[in-house]
Protein backbone atom coordinates (compact mmCIF):
# COMPACT_ATOMS: atom_id res chain seq x y z
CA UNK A 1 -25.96 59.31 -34.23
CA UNK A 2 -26.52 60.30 -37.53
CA UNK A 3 -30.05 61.93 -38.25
CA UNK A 4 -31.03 58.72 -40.39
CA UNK A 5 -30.29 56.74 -37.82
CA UNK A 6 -31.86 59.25 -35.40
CA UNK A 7 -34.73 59.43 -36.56
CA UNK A 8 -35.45 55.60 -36.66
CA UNK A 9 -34.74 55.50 -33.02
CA UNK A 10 -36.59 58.30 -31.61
CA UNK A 11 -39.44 57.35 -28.94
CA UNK A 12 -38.16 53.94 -28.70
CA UNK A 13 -35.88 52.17 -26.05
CA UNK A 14 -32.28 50.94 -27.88
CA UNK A 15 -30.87 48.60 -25.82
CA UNK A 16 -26.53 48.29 -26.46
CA UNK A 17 -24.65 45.98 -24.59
CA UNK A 18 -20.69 45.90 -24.87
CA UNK A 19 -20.91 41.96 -23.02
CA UNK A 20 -23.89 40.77 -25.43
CA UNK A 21 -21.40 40.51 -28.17
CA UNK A 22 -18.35 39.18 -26.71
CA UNK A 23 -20.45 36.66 -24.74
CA UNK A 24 -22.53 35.04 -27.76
CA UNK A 25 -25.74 37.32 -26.46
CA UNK A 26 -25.54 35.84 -23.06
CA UNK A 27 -24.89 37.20 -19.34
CA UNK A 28 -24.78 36.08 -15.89
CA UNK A 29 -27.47 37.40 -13.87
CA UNK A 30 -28.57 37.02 -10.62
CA UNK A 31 -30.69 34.43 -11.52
CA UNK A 32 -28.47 32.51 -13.71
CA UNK A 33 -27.41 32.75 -17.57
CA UNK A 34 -29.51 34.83 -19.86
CA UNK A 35 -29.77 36.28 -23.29
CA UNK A 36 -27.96 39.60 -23.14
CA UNK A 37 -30.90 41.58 -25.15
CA UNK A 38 -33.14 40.10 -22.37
CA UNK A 39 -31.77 41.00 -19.36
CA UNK A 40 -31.18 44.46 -20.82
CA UNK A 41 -34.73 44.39 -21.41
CA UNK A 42 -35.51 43.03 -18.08
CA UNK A 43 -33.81 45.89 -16.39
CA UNK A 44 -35.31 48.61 -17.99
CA UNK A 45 -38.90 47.31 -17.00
CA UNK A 46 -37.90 47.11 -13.78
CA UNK A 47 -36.48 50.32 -13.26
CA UNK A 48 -39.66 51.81 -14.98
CA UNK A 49 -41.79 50.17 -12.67
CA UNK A 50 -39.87 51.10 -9.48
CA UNK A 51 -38.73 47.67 -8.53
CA UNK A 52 -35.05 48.45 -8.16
CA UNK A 53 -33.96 49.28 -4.44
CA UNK A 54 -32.39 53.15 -4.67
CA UNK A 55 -28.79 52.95 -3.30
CA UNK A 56 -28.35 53.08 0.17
CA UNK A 57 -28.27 56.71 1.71
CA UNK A 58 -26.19 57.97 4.57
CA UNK A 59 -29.43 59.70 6.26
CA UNK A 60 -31.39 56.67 6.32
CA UNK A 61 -28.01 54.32 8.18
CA UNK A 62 -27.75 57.29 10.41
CA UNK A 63 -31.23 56.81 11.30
CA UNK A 64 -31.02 53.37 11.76
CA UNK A 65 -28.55 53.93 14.04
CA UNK A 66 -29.75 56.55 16.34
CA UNK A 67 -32.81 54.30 16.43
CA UNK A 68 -30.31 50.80 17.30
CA UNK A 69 -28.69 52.92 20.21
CA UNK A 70 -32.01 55.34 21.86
CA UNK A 71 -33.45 52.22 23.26
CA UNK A 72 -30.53 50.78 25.23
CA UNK A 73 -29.50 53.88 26.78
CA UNK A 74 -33.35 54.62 27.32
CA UNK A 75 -33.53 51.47 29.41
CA UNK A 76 -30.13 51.94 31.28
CA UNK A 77 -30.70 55.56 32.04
CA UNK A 78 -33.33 54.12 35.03
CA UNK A 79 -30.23 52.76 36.84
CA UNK A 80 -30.83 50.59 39.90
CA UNK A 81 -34.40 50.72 39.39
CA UNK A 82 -34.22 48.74 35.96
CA UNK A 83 -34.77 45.01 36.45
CA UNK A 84 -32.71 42.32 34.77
CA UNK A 85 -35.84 41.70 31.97
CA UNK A 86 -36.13 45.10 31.46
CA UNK A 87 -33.20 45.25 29.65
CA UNK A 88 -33.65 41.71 27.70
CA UNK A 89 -37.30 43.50 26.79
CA UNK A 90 -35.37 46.42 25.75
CA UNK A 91 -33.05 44.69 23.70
CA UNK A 92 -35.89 42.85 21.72
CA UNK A 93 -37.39 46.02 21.40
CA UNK A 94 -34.20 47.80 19.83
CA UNK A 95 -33.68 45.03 17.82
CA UNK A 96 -36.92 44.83 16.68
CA UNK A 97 -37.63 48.04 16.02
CA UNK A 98 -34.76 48.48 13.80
CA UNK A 99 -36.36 45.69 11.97
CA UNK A 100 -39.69 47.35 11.74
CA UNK A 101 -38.10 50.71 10.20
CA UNK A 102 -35.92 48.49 7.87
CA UNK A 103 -38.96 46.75 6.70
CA UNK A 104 -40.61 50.24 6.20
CA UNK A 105 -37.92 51.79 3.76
CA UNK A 106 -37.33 48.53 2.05
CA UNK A 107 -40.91 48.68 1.13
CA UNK A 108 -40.19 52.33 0.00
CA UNK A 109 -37.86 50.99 -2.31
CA UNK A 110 -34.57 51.88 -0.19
CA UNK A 111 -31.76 49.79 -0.10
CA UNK A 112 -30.04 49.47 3.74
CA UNK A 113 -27.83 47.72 5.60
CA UNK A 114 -29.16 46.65 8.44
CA UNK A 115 -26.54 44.38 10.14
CA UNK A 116 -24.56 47.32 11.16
CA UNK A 117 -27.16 48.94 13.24
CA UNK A 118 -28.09 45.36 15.05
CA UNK A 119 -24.50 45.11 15.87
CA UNK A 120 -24.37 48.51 17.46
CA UNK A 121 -27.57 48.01 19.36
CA UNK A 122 -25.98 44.39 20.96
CA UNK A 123 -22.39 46.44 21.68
CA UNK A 124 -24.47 48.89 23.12
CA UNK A 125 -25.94 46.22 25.19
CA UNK A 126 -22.53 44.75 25.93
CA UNK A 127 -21.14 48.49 27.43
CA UNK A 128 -23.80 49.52 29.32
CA UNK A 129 -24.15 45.93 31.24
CA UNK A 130 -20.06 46.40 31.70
CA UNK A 131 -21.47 49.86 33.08
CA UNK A 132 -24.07 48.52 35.14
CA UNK A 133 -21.96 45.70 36.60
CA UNK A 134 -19.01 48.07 37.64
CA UNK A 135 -21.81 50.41 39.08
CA UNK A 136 -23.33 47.39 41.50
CA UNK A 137 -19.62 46.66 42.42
CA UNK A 138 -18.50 49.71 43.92
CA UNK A 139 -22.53 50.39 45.19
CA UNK A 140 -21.59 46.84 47.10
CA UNK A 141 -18.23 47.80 47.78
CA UNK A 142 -19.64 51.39 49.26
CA UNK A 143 -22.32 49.20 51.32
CA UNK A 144 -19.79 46.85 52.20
CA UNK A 145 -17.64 49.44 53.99
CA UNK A 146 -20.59 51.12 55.46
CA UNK A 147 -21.62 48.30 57.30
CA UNK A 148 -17.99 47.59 58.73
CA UNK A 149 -18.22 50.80 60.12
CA UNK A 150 -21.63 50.39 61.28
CA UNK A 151 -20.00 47.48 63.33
CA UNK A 152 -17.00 48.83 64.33
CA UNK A 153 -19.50 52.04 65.87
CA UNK A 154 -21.65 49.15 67.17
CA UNK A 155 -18.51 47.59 68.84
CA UNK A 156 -17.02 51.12 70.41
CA UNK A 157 -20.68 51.84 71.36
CA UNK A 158 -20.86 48.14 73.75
CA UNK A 159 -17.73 48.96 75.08
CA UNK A 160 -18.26 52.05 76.31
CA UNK A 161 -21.63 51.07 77.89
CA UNK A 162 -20.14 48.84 79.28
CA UNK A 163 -17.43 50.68 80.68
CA UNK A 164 -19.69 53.53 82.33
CA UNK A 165 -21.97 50.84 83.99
CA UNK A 166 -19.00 49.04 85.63
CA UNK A 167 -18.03 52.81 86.59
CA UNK A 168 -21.28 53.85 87.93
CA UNK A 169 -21.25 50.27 89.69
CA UNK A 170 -17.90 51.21 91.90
């Protein structure tokens, strides 16, 4: 600007709005129609006192996410062990947990998504109960076949008992 005009406006806030004009000073906000000068106003107090959310950061999702997916495979790592409410307690716990950190940076004035890490937590949930269901078939298939043979040895085991007695008998 020109140093007249420069020096009227130095140490103060000028607030210019292209849409003010055009729209008769007004503007949709979030909350509804307001003057244009206003909401310009608005914003700039609220970014001086911190109460905009910073723009979501890659570091913080990833986070999220290695948080979403540690539990589950935490809880399915003990295998056969693991109890059917282990892993609904361990799916509360994911869930919640991503919750709890999402609360934390939100309150640190960080915007997140936290829908996608949920999601991956219950997908998580859906594999590794595929996993564990295909793991107690063939463990019951295995067993299965086992115990036919046990029977089958069982069987041989009569027979030829029973054979040597009726030998040693003649």
């Amino acid at each position: 600007p020109p140093a007249p005009i420069r020096e009227r406006i130095r140490g103060r806030k000028v607030f210019i709005g292209s849409s003010t004009a055009i729209l008769g000073d007004r503007v949709l906000t979030l909350y509804g129609e307001m003057a244009g000068l206003l909401a310009l106003a608005t914003t700039t107090g609220m970014l001086e006192r911190g109460l905009v959310l910073r723009p979501a950061h890659w570091g913080w999702e990833i986070l999220l996410m290695l948080a979403a997916i540690a539990i589950p495979l935490l809880a399915f790592r003990r295998g056969a062990s693991a109890t059917p409410w282990s892993g609904l307690i361990a799916l509360a716990g994911s869930v919640g947990l991503v919750l709890a950190l999402s609360c934390v940076l939100y309150l640190r004035g960080q915007q997140l998504t936290v829908l996608h890490p949920i999601l991956a937590t219950l997908w998580m949930f859906a594999l590794l109960t595929l996993l564990r269901l295909f793991w107690l078939y063939r463990e019951r298939q295995r067993l299965s076949l086992e115990k036919m043979a046990a029977e089958q040895a069982y069987q041989l085991k009569s027979q030829f008992i029973s054979q040597m007695t009726h030998e040693l008998r003649t």
